[in-house]
Protein backbone atom coordinates (compact mmCIF):
# COMPACT_ATOMS: atom_id res chain seq x y z
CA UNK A 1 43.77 124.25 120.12
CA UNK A 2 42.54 127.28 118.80
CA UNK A 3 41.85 130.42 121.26
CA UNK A 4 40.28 134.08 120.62
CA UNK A 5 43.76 135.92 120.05
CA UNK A 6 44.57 133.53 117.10
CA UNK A 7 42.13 132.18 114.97
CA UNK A 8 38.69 133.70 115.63
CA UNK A 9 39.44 136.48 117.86
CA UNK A 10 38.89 138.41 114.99
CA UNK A 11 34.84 137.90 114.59
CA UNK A 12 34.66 138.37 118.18
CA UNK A 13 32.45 140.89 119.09
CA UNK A 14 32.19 141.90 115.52
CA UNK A 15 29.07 144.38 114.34
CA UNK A 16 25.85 142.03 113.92
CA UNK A 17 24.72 144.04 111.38
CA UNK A 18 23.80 141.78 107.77
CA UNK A 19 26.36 143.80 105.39
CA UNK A 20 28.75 143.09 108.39
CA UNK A 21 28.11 138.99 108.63
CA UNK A 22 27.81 138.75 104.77
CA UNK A 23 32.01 139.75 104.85
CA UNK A 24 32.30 136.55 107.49
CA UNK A 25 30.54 133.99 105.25
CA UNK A 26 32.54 130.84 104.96
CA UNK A 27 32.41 129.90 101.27
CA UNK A 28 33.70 133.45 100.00
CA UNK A 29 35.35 135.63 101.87
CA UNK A 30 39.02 135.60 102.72
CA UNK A 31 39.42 132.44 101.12
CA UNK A 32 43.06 131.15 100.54
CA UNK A 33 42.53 130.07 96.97
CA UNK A 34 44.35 126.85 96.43
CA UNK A 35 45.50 126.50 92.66
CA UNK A 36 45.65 122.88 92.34
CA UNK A 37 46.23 122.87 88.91
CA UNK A 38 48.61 125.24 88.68
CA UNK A 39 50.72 123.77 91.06
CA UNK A 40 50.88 127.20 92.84
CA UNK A 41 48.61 129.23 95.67
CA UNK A 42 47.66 132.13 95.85
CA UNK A 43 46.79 133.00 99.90
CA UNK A 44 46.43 135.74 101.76
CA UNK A 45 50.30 137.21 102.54
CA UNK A 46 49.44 136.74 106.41
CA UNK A 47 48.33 133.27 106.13
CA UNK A 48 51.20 132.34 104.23
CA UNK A 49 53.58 134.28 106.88
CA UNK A 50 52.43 132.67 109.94
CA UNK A 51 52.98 129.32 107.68
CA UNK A 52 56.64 129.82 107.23
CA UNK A 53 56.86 130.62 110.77
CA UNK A 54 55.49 127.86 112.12
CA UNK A 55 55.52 124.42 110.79
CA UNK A 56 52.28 123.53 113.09
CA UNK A 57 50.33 126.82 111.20
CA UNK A 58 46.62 127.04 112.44
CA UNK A 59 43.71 126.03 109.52
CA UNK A 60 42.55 129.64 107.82
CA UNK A 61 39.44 131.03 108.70
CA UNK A 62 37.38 129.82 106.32
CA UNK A 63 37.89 126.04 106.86
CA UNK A 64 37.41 126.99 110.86
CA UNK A 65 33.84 128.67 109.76
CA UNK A 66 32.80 125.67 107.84
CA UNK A 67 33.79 123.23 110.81
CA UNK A 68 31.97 125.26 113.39
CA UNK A 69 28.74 125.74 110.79
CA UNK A 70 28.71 121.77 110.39
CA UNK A 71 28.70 121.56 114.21
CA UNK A 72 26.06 124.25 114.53
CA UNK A 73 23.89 122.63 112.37
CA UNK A 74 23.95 119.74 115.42
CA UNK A 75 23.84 121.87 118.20
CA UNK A 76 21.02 124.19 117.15
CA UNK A 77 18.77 123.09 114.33
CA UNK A 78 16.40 120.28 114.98
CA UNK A 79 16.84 116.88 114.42
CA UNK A 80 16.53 115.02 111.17
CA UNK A 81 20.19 116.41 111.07
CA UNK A 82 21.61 116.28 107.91
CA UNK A 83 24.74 115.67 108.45
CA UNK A 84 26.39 114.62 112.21
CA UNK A 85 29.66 116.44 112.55
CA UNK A 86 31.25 118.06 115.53
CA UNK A 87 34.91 116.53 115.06
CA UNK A 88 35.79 119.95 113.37
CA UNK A 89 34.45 121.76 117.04
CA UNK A 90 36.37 119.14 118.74
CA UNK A 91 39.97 119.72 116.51
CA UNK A 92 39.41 124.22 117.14
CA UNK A 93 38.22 123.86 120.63
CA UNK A 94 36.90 127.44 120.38
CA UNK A 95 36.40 129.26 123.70
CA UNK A 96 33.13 128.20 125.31
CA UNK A 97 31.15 131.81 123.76
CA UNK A 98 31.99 130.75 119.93
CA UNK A 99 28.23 130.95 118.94
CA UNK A 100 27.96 134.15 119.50
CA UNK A 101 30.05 135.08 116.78
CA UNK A 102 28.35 137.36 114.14
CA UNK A 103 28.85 134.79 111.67
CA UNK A 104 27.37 132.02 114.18
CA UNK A 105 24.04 134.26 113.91
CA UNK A 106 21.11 131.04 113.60
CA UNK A 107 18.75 133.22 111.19
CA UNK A 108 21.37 134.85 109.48
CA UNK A 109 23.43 131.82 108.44
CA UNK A 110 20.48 129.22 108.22
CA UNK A 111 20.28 129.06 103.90
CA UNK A 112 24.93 129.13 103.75
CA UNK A 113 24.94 126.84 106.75
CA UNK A 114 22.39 124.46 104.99
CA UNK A 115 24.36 125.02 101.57
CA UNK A 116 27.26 123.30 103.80
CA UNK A 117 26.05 120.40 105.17
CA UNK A 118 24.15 120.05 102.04
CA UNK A 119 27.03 119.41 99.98
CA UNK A 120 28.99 117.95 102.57
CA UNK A 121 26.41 115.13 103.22
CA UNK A 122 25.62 114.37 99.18
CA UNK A 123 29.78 114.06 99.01
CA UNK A 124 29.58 111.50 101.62
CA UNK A 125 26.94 109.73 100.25
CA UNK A 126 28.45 109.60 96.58
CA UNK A 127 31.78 108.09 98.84
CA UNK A 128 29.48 105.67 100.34
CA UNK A 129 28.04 104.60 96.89
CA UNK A 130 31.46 104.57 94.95
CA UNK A 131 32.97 102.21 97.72
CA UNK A 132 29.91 100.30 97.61
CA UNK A 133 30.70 99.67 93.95
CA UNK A 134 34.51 98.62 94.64
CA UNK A 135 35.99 102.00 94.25
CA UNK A 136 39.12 101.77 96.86
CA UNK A 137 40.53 105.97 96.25
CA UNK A 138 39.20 109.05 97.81
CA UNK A 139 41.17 112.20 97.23
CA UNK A 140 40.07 115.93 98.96
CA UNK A 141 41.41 118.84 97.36
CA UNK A 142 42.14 121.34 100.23
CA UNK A 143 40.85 119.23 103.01
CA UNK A 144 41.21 121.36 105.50
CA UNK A 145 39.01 119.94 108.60
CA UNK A 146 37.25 117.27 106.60
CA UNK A 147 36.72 114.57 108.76
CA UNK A 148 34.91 111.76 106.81
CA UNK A 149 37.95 109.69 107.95
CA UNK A 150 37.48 109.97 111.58
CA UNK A 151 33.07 110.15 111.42
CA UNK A 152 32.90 106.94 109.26
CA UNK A 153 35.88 104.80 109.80
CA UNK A 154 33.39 102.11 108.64
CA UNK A 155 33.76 103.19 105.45
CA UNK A 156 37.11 104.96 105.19
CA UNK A 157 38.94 102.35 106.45
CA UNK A 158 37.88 100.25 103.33
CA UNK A 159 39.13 103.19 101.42
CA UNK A 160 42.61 104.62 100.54
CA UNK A 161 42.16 108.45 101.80
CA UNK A 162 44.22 111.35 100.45
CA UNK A 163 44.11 114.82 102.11
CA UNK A 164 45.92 117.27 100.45
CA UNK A 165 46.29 120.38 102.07
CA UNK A 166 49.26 123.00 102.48
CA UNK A 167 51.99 121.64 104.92
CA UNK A 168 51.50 124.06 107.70
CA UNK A 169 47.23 123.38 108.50
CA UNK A 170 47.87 119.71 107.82
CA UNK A 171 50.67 119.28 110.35
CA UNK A 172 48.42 121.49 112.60
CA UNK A 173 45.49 118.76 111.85
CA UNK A 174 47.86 115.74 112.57
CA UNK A 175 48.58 117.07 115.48
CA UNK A 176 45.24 117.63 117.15
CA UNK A 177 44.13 114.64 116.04
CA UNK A 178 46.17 112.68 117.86
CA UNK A 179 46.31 115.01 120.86
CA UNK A 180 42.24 113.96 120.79
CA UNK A 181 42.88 110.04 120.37
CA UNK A 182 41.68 109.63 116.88
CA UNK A 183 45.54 108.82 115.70
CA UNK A 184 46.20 108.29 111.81
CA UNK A 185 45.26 105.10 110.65
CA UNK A 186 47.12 103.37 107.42
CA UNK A 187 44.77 104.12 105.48
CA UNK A 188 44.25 107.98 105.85
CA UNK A 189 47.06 109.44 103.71
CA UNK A 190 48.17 113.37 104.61
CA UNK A 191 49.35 114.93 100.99
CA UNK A 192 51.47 118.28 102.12
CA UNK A 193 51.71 120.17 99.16
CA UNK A 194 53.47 123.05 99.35
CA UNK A 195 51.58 125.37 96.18
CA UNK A 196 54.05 128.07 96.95
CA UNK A 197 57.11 126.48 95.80
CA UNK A 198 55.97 125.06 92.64
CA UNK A 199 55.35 121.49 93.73
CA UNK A 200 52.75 119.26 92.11
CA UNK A 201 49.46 118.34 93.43
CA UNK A 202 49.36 115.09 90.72
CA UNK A 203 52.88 113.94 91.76
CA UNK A 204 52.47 114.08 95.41
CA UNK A 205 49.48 112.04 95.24
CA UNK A 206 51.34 109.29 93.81
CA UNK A 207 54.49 109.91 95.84
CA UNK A 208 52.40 109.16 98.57
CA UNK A 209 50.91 105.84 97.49
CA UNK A 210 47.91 106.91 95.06
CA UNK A 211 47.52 104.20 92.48
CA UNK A 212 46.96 105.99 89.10
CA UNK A 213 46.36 102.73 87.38
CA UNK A 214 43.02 102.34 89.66
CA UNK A 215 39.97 104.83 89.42
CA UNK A 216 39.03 107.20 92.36
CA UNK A 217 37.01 110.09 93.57
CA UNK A 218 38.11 113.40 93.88
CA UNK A 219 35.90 116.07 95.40
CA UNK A 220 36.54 120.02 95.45
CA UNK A 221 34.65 122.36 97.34
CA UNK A 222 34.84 126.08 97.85
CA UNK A 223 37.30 126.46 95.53
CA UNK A 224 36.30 127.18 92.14
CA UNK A 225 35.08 130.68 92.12
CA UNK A 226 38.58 131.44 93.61
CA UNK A 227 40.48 130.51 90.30
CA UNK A 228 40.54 131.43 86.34
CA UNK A 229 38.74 129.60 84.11
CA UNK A 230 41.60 128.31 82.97
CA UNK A 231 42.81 127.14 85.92
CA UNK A 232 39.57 124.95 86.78
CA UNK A 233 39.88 123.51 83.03
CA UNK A 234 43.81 122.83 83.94
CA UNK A 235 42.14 120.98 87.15
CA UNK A 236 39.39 119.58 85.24
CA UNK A 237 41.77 117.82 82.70
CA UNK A 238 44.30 116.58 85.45
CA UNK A 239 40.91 114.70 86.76
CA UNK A 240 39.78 113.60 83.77
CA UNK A 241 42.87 111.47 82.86
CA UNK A 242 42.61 109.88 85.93
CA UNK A 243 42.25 105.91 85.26
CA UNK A 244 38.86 105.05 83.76
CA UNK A 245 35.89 104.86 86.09
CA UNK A 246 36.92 107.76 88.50
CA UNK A 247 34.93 110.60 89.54
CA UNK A 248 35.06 114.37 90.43
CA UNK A 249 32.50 116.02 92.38
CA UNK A 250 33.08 119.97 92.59
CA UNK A 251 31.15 122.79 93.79
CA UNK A 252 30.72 126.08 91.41
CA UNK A 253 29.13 129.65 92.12
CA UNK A 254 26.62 130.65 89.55
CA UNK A 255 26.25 134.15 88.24
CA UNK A 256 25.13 136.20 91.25
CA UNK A 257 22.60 137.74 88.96
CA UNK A 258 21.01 134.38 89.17
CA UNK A 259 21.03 133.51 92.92
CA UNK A 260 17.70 133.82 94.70
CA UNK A 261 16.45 137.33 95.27
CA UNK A 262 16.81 136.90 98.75
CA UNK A 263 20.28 135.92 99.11
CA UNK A 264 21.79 138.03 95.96
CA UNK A 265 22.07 141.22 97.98
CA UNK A 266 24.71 139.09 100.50
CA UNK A 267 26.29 137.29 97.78
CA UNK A 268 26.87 140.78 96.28
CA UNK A 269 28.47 141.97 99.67
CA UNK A 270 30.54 139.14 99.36
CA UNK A 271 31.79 139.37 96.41
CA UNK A 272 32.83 143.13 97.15
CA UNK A 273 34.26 141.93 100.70
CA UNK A 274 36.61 138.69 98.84
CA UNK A 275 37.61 141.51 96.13
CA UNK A 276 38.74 143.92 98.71
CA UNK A 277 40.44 141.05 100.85
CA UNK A 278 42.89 140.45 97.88
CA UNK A 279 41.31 137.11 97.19
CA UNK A 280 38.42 138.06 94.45
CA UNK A 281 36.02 135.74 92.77
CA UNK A 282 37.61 134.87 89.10
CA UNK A 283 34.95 132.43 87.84
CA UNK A 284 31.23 132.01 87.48
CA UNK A 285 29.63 129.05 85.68
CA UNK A 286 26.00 128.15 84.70
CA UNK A 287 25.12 124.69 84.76
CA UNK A 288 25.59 124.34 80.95
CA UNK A 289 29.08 126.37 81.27
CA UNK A 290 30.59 124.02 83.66
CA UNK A 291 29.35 120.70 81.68
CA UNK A 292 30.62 121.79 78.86
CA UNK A 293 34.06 123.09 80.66
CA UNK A 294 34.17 118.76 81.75
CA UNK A 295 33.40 117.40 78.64
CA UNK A 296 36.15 119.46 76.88
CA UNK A 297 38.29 118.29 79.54
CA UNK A 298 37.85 115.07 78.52
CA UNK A 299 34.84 113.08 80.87
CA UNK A 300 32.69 110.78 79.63
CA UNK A 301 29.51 112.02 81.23
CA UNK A 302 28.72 114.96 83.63
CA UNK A 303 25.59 116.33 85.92
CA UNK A 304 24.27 119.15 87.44
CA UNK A 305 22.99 118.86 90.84
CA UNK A 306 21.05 121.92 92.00
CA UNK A 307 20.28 123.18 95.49
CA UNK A 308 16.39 121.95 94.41
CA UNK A 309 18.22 119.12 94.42
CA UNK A 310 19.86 118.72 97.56
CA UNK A 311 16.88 120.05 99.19
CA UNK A 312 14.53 117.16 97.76
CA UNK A 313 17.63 114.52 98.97
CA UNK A 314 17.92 116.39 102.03
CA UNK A 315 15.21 118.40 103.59
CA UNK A 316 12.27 117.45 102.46
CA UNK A 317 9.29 117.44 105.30
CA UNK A 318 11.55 120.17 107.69
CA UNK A 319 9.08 122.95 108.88
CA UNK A 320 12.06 125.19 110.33
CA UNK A 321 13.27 127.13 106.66
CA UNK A 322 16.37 124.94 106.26
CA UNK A 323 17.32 124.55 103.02
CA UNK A 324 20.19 125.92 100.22
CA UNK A 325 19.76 129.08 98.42
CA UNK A 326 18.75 128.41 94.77
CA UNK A 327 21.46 129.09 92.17
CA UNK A 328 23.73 130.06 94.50
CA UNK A 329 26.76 127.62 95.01
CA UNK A 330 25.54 123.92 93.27
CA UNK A 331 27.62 120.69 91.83
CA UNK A 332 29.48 119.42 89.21
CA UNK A 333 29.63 115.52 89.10
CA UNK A 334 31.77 114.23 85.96
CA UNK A 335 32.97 110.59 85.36
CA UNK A 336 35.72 109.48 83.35
């Protein structure tokens, strides 16, 4: 359980102001960049302190923002929701004031909290349609408070699930979710990896009883902007030799230049806020960039889906302004 004084004390009572909200929003700033295909992290020295002192570490702020966004989305916008998801809420437990957090602001977060559910929702529904085809692996890179497995055990628990996630935030996840009932079922595998020492993402997986020999999905979100080039072409290629028929589903961040006039100006304040934070944005990809960085990484086929997209799939008919910025944060989908 998460309390002001550990987690989110520190947007408590923050300045409301818009410069001050766009250095709270959840996709950018003080990230802790997971280098998956690297096999090493690069996180905030605080973050990675309070890990090696305790074994139970809390999940970093920006998985807690994403969680509470999801269960904002249900608590204040109207229904159609998009996505139904308050397990995150449940696993934080936030003192009873958490919405009125600067970065909990309804107008100010309305086109980023869309962006999330958004992409959160197509994910799920690519899941749905992969295990509807016979596809038995699902693998999250950096997890954090995902919680497909415990929303749609339906589904899931047809499903192999890997979560791979730091050791510290995972054993704090275990452990709320079975302090909340939900246990962890056979089929929902917990992948520690720890990035710092060197180990592995790739051998992990399999150590843990990830079938190479059988295709699966692997989905990455909020992640790539955070590494080199090379490093998403290093995670790109580890993906691609997965066994024929698997799939990876990744978010990117365009060119800011690009993004909708009316969200630039954040994503600019952003950008400045993750660069002074230590944890700068390293890559930006148009659509074409990205397809080509997959099919030099070996995929058979790749798409683009847009936030035009997402918003035909996913908010079509809403008369309350919710919908993802334009060429802002979109999707990579590549098949082997």
């Amino acid at each position: 359980m998460i309390r002001n004084g550990q987690l989110l004390d520190c947007f408590k009572g923050q300045d409301s102001s818009a410069a001050a909200k766009f250095y709270s929003l959840a996709f950018w700033a003080t990230r802790a960049t997971r280098t998956f295909s690297s096999q090493r992290c690069y996180c905030d020295r605080a973050e990675w302190k309070a890990m090696s002192d305790k074994q139970d570490a809390a999940p970093d702020s920006t998985a807690a923002r994403v969680a509470l966004w999801r269960a904002l989305h249900v608590e204040a916008d109207p229904p159609p929701h998009v996505l139904e998801d308050d397990i995150g809420l449940q696993l934080l437990a936030p003192d009873p004031d958490w919405r009125r957090r600067g970065d909990m602001d309804l107008q100010f977060t309305r086109p980023f909290r869309a962006s999330i559910v958004a992409r959160a929702r197509f994910i799920e529904d690519l899941v749905v349609e992969q295990a509807g085809r016979g596809l038995a692996q699902y693998v999250i890179l950096g997890a954090g408070l995902d919680s497909f497995a415990q929303r749609r055990p339906e589904i899931a628990s047809h499903l192999r699930v890997f979560e791979i996630d730091p050791p510290g935030p995972q054993a704090w996840k275990r452990r709320r979710l079975i302090e909340l009932g939900f246990g962890i079922p056979d089929w929902l595998r917990f992948v520690p990896v720890d990035f710092e020492a060197g180990e592995a993402w790739r051998d992990r997986l399999v150590a843990a009883g990830f079938d190479e020999h059988k295709p699966a999905i692997v989905v990455s979100t909020g992640v790539s902007m955070y590494l080199s080039k090379e490093a998403n072409a290093a995670t790109l290629r580890e993906v691609a030799a997965l066994a024929p028929g698997s799939t990876l589903a990744m978010t990117f961040l365009l060119p800011l230049e690009l993004a909708d006039p009316a969200v630039r100006p954040g994503l600019e304040m952003a950008e400045k806020g993750a660069r002074a934070s230590g944890t700068p944005f390293l890559s930006f990809f148009t659509p074409p960039q990205i397809m080509t960085l997959a099919r030099e990484a070996g995929f058979a086929e790749s798409r683009h889906v847009s936030a035009a997209d997402l918003t035909r799939r996913y908010f079509m008919g809403r008369t309350d302004g919710l919908r993802p910025p334009n060429h802002a944060e979109e999707l990579l989908v590549a098949t082997t």
